[in-house]
Protein backbone atom coordinates (compact mmCIF):
# COMPACT_ATOMS: atom_id res chain seq x y z
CA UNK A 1 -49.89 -5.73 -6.91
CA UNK A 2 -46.77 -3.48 -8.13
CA UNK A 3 -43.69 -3.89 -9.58
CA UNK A 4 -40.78 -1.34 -9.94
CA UNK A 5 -37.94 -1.57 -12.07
CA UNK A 6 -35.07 1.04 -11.03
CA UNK A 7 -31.82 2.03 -13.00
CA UNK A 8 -29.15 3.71 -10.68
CA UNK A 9 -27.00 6.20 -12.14
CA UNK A 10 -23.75 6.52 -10.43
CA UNK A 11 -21.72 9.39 -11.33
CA UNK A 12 -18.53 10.78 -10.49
CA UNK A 13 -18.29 13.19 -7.87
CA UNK A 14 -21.74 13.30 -7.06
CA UNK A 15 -22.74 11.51 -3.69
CA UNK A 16 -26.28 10.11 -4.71
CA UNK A 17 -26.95 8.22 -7.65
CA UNK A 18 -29.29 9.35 -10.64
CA UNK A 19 -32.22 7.23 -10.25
CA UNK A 20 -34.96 5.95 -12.63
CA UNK A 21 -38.29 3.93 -12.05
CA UNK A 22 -40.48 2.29 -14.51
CA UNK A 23 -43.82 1.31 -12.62
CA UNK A 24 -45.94 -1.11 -13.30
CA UNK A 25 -49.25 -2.42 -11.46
CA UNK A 26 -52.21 -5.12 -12.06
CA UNK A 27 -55.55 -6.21 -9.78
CA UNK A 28 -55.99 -9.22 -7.86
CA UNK A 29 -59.64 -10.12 -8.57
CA UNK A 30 -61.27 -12.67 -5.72
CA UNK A 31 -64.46 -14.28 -6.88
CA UNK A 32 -65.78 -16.22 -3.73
CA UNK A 33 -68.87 -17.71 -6.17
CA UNK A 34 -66.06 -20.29 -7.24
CA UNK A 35 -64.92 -23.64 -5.81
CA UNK A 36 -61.52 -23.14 -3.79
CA UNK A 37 -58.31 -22.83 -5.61
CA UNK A 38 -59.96 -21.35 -8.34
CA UNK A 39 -61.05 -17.55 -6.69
CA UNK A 40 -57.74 -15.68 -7.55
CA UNK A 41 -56.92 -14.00 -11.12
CA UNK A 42 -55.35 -11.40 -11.85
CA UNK A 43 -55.27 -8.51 -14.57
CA UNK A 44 -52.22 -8.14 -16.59
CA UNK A 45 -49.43 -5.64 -15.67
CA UNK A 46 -50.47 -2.41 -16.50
CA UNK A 47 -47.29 0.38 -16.79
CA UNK A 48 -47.55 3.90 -15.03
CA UNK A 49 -48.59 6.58 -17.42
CA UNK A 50 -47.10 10.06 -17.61
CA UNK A 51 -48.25 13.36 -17.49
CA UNK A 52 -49.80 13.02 -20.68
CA UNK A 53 -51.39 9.46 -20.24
CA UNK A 54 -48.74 7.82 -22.12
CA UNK A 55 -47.17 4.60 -20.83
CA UNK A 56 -44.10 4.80 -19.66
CA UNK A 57 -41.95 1.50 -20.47
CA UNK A 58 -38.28 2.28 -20.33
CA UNK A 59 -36.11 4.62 -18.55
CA UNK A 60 -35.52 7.57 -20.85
CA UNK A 61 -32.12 8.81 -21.89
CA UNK A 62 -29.90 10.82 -19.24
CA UNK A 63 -27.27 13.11 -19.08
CA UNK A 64 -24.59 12.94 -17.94
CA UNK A 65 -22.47 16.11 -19.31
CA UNK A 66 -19.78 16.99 -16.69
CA UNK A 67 -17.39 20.28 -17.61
CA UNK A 68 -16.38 19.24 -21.28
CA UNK A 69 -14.82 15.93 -19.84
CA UNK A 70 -15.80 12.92 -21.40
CA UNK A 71 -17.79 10.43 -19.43
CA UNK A 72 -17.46 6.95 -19.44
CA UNK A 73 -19.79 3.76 -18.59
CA UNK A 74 -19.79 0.47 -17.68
CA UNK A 75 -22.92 -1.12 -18.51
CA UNK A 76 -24.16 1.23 -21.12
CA UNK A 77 -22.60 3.15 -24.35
CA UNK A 78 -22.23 7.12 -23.75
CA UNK A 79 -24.59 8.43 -26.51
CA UNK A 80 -23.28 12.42 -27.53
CA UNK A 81 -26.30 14.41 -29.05
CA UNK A 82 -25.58 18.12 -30.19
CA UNK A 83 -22.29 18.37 -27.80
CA UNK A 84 -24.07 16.61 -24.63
CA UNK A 85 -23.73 13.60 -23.01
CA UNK A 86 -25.75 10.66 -22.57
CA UNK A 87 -27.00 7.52 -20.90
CA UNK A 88 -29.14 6.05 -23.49
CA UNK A 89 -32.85 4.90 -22.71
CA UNK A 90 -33.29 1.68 -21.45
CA UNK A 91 -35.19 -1.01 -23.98
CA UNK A 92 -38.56 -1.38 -22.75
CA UNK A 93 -39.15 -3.09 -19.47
CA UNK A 94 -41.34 -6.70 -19.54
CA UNK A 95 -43.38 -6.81 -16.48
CA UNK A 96 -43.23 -10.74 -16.21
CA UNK A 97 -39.48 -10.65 -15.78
């Protein structure tokens, strides 16, 4: 099974959105040795891991700099870190939700 959670990230003057997916996957065990009704489990929800084997859990900050103009949000506080612009990381994502 999989799960995706996906932030869209509209901006202004841009045609496509900025777009952000935290992944998440689990098994689906069948054991046919049991009486019906009981053969199904599952693992638990396992996240996507980077390119370093870390978990990935939220959607990390994103910029959104445009020409010195400020940016606003709706949804989400601009974050400014050293002069730039940002969306700021999403909390992390629960699976089961």
């Amino acid at each position: 099974m999989y799960r995706v959670s996906t932030s869209n990230i509209s901006l202004e003057g841009k045609s496509t959105p900025g777009v952000q997916h935290v992944s998440y996957s689990r098994a689906k065990i069948t054991d046919r040795s049991k009486p019906a009704g009981q053969q199904t489990s599952y693992t638990d929800w396992a996240a996507a891991k980077n390119s370093e084997g870390q978990a990935v859990t939220n959607c990390p900050q994103y910029e959104v700099t445009k020409n010195g103009n400020n940016a606003n949000a709706t949804g989400a506080t601009i974050e400014t870190v050293d002069g730039k612009q940002y969306v700021p990381a999403s909390e992390t994502i629960n699976p089961d939700k």
